[in-house]
Protein backbone atom coordinates (compact mmCIF):
# COMPACT_ATOMS: atom_id res chain seq x y z
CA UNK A 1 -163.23 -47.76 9.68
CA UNK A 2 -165.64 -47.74 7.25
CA UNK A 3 -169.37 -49.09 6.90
CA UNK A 4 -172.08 -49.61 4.70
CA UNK A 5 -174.33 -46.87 3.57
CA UNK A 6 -177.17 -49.57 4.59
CA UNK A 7 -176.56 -48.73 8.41
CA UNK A 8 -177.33 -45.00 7.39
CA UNK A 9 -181.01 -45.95 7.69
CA UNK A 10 -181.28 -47.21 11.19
CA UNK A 11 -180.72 -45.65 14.34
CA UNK A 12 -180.64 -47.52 17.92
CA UNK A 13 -183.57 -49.50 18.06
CA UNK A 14 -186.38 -47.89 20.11
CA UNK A 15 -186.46 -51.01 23.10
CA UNK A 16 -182.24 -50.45 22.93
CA UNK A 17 -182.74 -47.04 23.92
CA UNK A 18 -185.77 -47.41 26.21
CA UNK A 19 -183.62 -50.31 28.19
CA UNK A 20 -180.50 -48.11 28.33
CA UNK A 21 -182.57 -45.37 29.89
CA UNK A 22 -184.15 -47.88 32.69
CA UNK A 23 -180.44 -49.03 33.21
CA UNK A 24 -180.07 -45.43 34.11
CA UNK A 25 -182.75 -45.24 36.30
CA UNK A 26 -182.38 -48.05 38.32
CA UNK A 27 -178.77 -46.93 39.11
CA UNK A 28 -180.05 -44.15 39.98
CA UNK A 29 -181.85 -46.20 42.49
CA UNK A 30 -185.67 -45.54 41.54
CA UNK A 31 -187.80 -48.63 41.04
CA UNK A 32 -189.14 -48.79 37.27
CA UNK A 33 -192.08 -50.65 36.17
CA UNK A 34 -191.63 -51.23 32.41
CA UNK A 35 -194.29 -51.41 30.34
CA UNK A 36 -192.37 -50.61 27.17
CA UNK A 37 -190.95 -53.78 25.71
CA UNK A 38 -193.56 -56.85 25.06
CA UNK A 39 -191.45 -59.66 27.13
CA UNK A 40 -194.01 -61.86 28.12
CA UNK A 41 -194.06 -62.97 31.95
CA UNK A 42 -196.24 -65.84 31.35
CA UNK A 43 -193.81 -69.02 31.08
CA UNK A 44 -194.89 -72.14 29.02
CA UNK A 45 -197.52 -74.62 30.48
CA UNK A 46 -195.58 -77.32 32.67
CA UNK A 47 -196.09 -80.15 29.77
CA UNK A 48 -194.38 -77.77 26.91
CA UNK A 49 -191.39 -77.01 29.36
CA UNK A 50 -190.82 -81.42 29.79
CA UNK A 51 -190.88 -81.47 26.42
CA UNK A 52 -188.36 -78.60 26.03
CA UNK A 53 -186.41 -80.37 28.86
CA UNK A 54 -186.33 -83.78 27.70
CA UNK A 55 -185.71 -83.21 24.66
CA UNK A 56 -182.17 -81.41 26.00
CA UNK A 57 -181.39 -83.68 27.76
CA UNK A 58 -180.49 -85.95 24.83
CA UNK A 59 -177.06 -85.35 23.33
CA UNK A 60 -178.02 -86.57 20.21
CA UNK A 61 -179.81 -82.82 19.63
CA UNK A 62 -176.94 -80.66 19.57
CA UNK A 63 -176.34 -81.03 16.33
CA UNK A 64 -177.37 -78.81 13.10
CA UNK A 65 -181.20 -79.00 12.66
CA UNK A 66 -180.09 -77.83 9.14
CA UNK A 67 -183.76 -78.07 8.56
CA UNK A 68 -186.97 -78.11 9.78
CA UNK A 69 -188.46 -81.58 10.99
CA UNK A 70 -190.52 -83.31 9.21
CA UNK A 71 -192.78 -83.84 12.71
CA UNK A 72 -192.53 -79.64 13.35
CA UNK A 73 -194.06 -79.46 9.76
CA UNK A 74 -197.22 -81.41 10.55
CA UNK A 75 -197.70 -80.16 13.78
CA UNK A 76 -197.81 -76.63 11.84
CA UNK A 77 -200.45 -78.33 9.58
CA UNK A 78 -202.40 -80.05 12.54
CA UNK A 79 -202.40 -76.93 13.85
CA UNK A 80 -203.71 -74.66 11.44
CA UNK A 81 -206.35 -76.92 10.66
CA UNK A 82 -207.65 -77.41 13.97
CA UNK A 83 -207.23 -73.91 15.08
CA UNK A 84 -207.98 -72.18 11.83
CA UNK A 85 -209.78 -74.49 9.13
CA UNK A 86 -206.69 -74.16 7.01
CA UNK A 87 -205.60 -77.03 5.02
CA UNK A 88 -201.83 -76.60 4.33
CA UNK A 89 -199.43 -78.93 2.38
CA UNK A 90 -196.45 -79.44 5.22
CA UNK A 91 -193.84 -79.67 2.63
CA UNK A 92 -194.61 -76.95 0.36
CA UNK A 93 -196.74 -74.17 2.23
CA UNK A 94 -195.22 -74.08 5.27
CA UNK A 95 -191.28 -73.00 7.27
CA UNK A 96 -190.07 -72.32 10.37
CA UNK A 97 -188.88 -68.68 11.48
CA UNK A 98 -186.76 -68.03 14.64
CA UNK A 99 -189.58 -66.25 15.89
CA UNK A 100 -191.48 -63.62 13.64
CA UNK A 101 -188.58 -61.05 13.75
CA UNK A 102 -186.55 -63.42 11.75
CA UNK A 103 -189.01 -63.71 9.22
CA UNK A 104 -190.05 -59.72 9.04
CA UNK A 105 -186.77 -58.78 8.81
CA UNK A 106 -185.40 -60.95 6.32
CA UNK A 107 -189.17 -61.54 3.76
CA UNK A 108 -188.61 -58.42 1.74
CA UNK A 109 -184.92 -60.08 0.66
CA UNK A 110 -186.39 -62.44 -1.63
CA UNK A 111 -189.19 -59.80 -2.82
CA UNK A 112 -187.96 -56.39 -3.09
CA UNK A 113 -185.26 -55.40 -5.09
CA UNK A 114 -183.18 -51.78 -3.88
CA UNK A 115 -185.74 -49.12 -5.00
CA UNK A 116 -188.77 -51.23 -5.11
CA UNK A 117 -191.90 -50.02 -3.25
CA UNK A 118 -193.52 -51.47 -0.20
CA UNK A 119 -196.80 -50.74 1.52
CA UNK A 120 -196.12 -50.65 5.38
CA UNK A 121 -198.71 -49.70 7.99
CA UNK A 122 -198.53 -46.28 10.05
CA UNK A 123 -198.20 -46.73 13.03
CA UNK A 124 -196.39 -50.00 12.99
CA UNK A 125 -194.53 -52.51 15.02
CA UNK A 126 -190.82 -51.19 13.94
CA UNK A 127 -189.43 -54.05 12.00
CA UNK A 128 -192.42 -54.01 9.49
CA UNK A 129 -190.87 -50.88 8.08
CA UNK A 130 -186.74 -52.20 9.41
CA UNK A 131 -187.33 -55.28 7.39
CA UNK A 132 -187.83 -53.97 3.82
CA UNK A 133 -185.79 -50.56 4.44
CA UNK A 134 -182.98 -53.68 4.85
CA UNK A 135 -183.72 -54.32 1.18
CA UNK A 136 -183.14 -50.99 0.30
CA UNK A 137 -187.22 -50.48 -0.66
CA UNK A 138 -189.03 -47.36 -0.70
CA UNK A 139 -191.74 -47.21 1.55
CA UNK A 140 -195.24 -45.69 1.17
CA UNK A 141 -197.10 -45.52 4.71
CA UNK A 142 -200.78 -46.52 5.03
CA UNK A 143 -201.75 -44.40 7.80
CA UNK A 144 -204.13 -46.63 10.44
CA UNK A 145 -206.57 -44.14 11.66
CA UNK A 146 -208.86 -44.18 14.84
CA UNK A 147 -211.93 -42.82 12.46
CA UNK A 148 -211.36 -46.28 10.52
CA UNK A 149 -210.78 -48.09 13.06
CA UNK A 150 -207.23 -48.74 12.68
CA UNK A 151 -208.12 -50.49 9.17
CA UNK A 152 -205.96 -50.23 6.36
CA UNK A 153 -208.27 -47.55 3.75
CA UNK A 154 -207.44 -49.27 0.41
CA UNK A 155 -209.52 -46.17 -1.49
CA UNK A 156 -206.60 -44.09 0.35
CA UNK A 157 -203.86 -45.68 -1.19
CA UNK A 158 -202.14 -43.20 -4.15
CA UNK A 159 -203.13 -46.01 -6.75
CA UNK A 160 -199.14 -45.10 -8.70
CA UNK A 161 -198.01 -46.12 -5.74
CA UNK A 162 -199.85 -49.61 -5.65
CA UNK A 163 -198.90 -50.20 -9.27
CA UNK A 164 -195.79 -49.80 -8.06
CA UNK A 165 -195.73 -52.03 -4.99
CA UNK A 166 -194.52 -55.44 -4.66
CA UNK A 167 -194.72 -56.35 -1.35
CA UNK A 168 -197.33 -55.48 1.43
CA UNK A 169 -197.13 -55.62 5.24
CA UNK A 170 -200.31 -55.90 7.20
CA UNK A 171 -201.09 -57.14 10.51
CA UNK A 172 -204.32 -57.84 12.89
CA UNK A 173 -204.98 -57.85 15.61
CA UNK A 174 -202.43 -55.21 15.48
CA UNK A 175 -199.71 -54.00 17.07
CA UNK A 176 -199.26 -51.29 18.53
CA UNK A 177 -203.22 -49.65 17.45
CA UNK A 178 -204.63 -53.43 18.98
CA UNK A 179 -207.52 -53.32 16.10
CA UNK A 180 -209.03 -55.94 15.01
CA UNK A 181 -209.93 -56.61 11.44
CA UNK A 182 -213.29 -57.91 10.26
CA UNK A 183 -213.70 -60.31 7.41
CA UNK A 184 -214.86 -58.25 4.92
CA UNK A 185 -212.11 -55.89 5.60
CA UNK A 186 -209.62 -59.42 4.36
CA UNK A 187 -212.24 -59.52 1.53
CA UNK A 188 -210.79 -56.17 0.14
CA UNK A 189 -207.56 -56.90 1.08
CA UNK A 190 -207.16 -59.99 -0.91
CA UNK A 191 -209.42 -58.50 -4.14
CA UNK A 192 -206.70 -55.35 -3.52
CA UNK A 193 -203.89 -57.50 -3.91
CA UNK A 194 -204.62 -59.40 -6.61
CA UNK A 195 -205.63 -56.33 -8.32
CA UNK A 196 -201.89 -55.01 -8.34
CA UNK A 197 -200.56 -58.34 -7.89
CA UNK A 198 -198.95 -57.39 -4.66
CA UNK A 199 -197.20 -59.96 -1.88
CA UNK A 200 -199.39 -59.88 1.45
CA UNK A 201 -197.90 -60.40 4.37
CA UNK A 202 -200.06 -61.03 7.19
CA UNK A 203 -198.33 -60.79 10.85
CA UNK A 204 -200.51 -63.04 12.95
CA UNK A 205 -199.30 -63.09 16.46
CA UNK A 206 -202.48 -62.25 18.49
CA UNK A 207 -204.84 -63.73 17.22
CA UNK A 208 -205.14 -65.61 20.71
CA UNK A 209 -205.48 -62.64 22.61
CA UNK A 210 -208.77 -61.35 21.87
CA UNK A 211 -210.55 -60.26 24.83
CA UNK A 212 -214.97 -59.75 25.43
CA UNK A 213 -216.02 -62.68 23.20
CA UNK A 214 -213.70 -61.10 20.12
CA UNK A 215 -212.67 -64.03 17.67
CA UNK A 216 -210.03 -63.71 15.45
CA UNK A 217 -208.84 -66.31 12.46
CA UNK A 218 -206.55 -66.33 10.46
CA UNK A 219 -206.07 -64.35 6.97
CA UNK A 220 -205.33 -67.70 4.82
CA UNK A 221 -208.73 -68.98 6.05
CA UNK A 222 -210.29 -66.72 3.51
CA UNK A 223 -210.60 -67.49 -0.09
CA UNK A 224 -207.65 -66.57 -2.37
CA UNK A 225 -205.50 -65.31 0.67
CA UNK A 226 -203.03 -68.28 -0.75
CA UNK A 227 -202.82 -66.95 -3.84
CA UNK A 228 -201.37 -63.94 -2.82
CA UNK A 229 -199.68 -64.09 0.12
CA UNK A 230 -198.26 -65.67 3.61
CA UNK A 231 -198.81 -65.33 7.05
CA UNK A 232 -196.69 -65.15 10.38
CA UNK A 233 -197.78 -66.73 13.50
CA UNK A 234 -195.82 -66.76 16.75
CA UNK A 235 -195.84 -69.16 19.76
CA UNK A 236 -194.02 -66.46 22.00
CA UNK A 237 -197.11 -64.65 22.96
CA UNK A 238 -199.58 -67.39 23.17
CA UNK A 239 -197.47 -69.88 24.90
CA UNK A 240 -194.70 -68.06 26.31
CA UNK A 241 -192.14 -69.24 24.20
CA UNK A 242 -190.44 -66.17 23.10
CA UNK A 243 -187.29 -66.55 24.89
CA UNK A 244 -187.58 -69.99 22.50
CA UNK A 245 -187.50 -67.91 19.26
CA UNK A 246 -190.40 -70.07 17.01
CA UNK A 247 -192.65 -68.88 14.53
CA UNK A 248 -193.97 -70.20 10.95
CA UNK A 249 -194.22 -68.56 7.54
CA UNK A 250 -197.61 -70.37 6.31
CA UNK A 251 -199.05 -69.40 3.00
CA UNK A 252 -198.15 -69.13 -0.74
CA UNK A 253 -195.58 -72.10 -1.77
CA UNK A 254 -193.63 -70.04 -3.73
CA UNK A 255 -192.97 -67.13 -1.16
CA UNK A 256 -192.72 -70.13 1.68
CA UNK A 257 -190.21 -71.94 -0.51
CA UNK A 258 -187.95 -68.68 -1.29
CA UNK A 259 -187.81 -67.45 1.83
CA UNK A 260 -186.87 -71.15 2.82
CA UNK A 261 -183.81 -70.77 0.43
CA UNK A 262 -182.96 -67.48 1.64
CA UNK A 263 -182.83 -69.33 5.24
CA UNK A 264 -180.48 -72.12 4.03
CA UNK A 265 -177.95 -69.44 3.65
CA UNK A 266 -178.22 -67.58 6.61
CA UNK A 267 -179.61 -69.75 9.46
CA UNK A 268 -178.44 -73.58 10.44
CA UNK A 269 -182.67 -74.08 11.61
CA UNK A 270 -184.29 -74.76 14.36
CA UNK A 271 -182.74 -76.13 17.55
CA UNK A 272 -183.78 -79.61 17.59
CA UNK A 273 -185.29 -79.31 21.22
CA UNK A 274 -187.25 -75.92 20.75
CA UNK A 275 -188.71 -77.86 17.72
CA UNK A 276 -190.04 -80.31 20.47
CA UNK A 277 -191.56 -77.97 22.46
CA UNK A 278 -193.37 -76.05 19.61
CA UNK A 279 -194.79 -79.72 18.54
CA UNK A 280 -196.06 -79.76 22.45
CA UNK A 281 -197.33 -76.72 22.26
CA UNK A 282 -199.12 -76.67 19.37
CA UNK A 283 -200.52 -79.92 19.80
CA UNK A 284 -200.96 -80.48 23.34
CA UNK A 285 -203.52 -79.97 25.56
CA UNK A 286 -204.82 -75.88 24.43
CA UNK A 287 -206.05 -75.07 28.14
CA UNK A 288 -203.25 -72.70 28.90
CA UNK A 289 -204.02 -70.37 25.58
CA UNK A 290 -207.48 -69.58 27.74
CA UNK A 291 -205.46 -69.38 30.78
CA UNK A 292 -203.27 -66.65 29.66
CA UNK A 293 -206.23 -64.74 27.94
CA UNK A 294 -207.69 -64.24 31.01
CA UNK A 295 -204.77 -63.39 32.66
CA UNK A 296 -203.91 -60.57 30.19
CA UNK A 297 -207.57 -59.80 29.68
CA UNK A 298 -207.70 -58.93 33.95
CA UNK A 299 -204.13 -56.77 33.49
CA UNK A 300 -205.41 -54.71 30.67
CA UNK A 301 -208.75 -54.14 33.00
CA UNK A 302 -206.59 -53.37 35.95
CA UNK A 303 -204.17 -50.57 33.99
CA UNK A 304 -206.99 -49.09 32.10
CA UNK A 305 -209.69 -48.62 34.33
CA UNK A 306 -207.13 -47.81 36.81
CA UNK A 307 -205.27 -44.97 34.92
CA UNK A 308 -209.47 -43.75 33.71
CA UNK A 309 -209.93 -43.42 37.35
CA UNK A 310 -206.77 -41.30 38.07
CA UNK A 311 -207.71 -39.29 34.84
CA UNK A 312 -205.70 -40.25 32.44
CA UNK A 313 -208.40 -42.07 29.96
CA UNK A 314 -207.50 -45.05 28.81
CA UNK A 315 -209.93 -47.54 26.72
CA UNK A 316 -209.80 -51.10 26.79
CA UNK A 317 -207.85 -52.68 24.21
CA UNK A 318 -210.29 -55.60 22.32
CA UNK A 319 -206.89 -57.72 21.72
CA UNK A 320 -203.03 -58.22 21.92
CA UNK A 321 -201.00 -57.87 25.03
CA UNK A 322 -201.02 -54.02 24.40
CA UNK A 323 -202.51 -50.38 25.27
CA UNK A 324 -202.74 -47.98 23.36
CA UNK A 325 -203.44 -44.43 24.31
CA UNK A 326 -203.98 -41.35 23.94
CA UNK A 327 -201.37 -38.83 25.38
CA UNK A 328 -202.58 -37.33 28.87
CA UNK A 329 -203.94 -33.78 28.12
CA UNK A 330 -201.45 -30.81 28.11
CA UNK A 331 -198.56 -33.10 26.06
CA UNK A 332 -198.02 -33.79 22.25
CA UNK A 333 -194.67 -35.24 22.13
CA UNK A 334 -194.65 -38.90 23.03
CA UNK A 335 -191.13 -39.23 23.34
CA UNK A 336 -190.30 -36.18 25.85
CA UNK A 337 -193.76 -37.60 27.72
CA UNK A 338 -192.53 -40.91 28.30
CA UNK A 339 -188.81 -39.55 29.46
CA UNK A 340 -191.33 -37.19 31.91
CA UNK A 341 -193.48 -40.30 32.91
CA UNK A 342 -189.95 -42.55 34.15
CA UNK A 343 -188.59 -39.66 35.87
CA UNK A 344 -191.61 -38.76 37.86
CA UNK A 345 -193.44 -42.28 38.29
CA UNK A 346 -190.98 -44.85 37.34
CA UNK A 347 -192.97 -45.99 34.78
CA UNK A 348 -192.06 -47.18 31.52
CA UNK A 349 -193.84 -47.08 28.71
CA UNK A 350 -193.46 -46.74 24.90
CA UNK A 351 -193.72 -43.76 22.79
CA UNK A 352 -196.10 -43.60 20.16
CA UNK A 353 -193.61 -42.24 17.72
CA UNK A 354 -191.56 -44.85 17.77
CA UNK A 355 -193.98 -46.67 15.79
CA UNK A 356 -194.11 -44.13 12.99
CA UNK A 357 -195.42 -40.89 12.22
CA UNK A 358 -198.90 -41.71 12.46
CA UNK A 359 -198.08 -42.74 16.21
CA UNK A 360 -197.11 -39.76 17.28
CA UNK A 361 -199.48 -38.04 20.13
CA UNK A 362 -199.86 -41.58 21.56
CA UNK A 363 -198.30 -44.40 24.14
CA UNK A 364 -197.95 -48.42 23.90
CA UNK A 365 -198.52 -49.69 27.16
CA UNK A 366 -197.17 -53.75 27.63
CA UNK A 367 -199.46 -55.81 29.96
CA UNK A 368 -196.27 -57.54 31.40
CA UNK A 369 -196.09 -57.06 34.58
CA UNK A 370 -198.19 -58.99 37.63
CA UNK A 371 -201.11 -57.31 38.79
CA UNK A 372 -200.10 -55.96 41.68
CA UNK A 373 -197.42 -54.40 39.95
CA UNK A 374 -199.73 -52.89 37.39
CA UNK A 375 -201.35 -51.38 40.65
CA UNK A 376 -198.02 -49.89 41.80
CA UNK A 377 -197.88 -48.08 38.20
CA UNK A 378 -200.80 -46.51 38.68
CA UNK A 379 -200.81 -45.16 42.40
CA UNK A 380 -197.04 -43.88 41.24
CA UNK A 381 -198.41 -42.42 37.88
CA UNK A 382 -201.73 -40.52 40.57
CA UNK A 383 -198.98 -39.15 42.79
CA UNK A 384 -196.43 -37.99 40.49
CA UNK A 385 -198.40 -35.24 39.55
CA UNK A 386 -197.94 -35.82 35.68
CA UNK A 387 -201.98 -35.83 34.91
CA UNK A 388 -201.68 -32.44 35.94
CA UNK A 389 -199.86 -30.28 33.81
């Protein structure tokens, strides 16, 4: 048989290859804790499951959503504008994803031709990068480093390169670095864009989990941010709907309404009762967003503090449902550390280089599992003997 020259640029994804290996391990009959993959544990607040449920249980909605509800459209609206202080235009500005991979993977389709250059982040979450590579783009890196605070340097970009770019991929708070961006840093990034007349593409899925009196907005809540580009947001994080698969491309009307086009010919929309529980969720009553804040907020304390006091050191992260860190002292590769860390500990964790060059000498951490599970990690991790080496 033969195949596309297409599938020559991907390997196994990373969380393919990090589940095949707990597979392994488990058989093997070790207990894992994994910390890799970001599967939130957190389900949906009892009122957005009824409506989920309900909403089922009507056979009228089994049939093709072909497209998005008018009703799911002004939630997204309602939302935004209470949330944010965004005024969007449901018809025009505004279409549903099957959650934000969906949307990342297929964006770059209706902006990049093969050849064409987008700016990605270094490290990144991998379909940033997966999504225009699809489109046969070449990518420049922006290299996220700790000196900048995981900000995108715009002086740093090669400005040929920019000239040449059509489409850029940014994202705060960020995954995997969990940096938070300022406003004034979305000042620059907006006055960059329009400078080159470059896309923006703004991946906002944690904006929710910002921890020590952090707030985060959103991107299009600053001025010209519509005029050149769109943003993501996610209700699998903040409401533990990812199983559910929703997410909104909110923004620009003319990337909203070609990547809407691009979706009529790949996707038969939204099933009719996950577009009942995103209207639930995101216009219901908001008490469980704070509830599962705290709850990741006192998991990231736990693993951190806990894996400082063992001496591996660890800071807090100010937002996401993530770690990042540092590799323990005496290692440098991330990937033969983290096949080291399952086979001693059990635990499973992400390595850094998985997230691109830039990540390399570093470890994602997901804040997944229940505290006293998070506890079990770290007694495993102190008796292993790994911190010693």
């Amino acid at each position: 048989m033969q195949f596309s020259k297409r599938m020559e640029r991907f390997g196994s994804g990373i969380f393919s290859v990090l589940l095949e290996q707990k597979r392994q391990a488990i058989a093997a009959g070790k207990k894992v804790v994994d910390l890799s993959v970001g599967t939130p544990n957190i389900p949906p607040a009892p009122h957005i499951i009824k409506a989920l449920t309900d909403a089922a249980s009507d056979p009228a909605n089994y049939v093709y959503a072909i497209k998005d509800s008018a009703a799911l459209l002004k939630a997204a609206a309602y939302w935004y504008k209470t949330r944010y202080g965004v005024e969007l235009d449901p018809e025009t500005e505004i279409v549903s994803l099957l959650g934000s991979q969906d949307g990342l993977s297929h964006l770059a389709l209706t902006i990049a031709d093969e050849g064409d250059t987008v700016l990605v982040p270094d490290p990144c979450y991998p379909v940033f990068a997966d999504g225009p590579a699809l489109a046969g783009a070449r990518l420049v890196y922006m290299p996220l480093k700790p000196e900048n605070n995981y900000l995108v340097d715009f002086d740093a970009i090669d400005p040929e390169d920019a000239k040449k770019a059509k489409l850029m991929v940014v994202s705060y708070p960020n995954n995997p670095t969990t940096a938070a961006a300022p406003d004034w840093w979305y000042e620059k990034l907006i006055a960059f864009a329009k400078k080159y007349e470059i896309i923006v593409l703004h991946d906002n899925a944690y904006s929710e989990l910002a921890f020590d009196g952090l707030k985060c907005g959103s991107f299009l809540a600053h001025e010209g941010a519509k005029e050149v580009g769109v943003e993501f947001n996610s209700l699998s994080k903040t409401y533990g709907l990812a199983g559910a698969r929703i997410g909104f491309c909110l923004g620009n009307a003319e990337v909203v309404q070609k990547l809407g086009q691009l979706k009529s010919n790949l996707d038969y929309g939204m099933f009719l009762p996950v577009q009942a529980a995103a209207i639930a969720a995101i216009t219901g009553d908001q008490s469980c967003v704070g509830t599962t804040r705290e709850a990741y907020r006192k998991r990231r304390d736990i693993l951190c503090d806990g894996l400082t006091a063992i001496g591996w050191k660890v800071d807090r992260s100010p937002a996401t449902m993530f770690v990042w860190a540092s590799l323990p002292d005496g290692y440098t590769d991330s990937v033969q550390f983290c096949r080291e860390l399952l086979e001693k500990s059990g635990v499973m964790v992400t390595p850094g280089a998985a997230f691109g060059p830039s990540g390399e000498g570093h470890v994602r951490m997901a804040l997944v599992q229940s505290d006293e599970e998070m506890r079990w990690a770290i007694d495993s991790i102190a008796k292993s003997g790994i911190l010693k080496k």
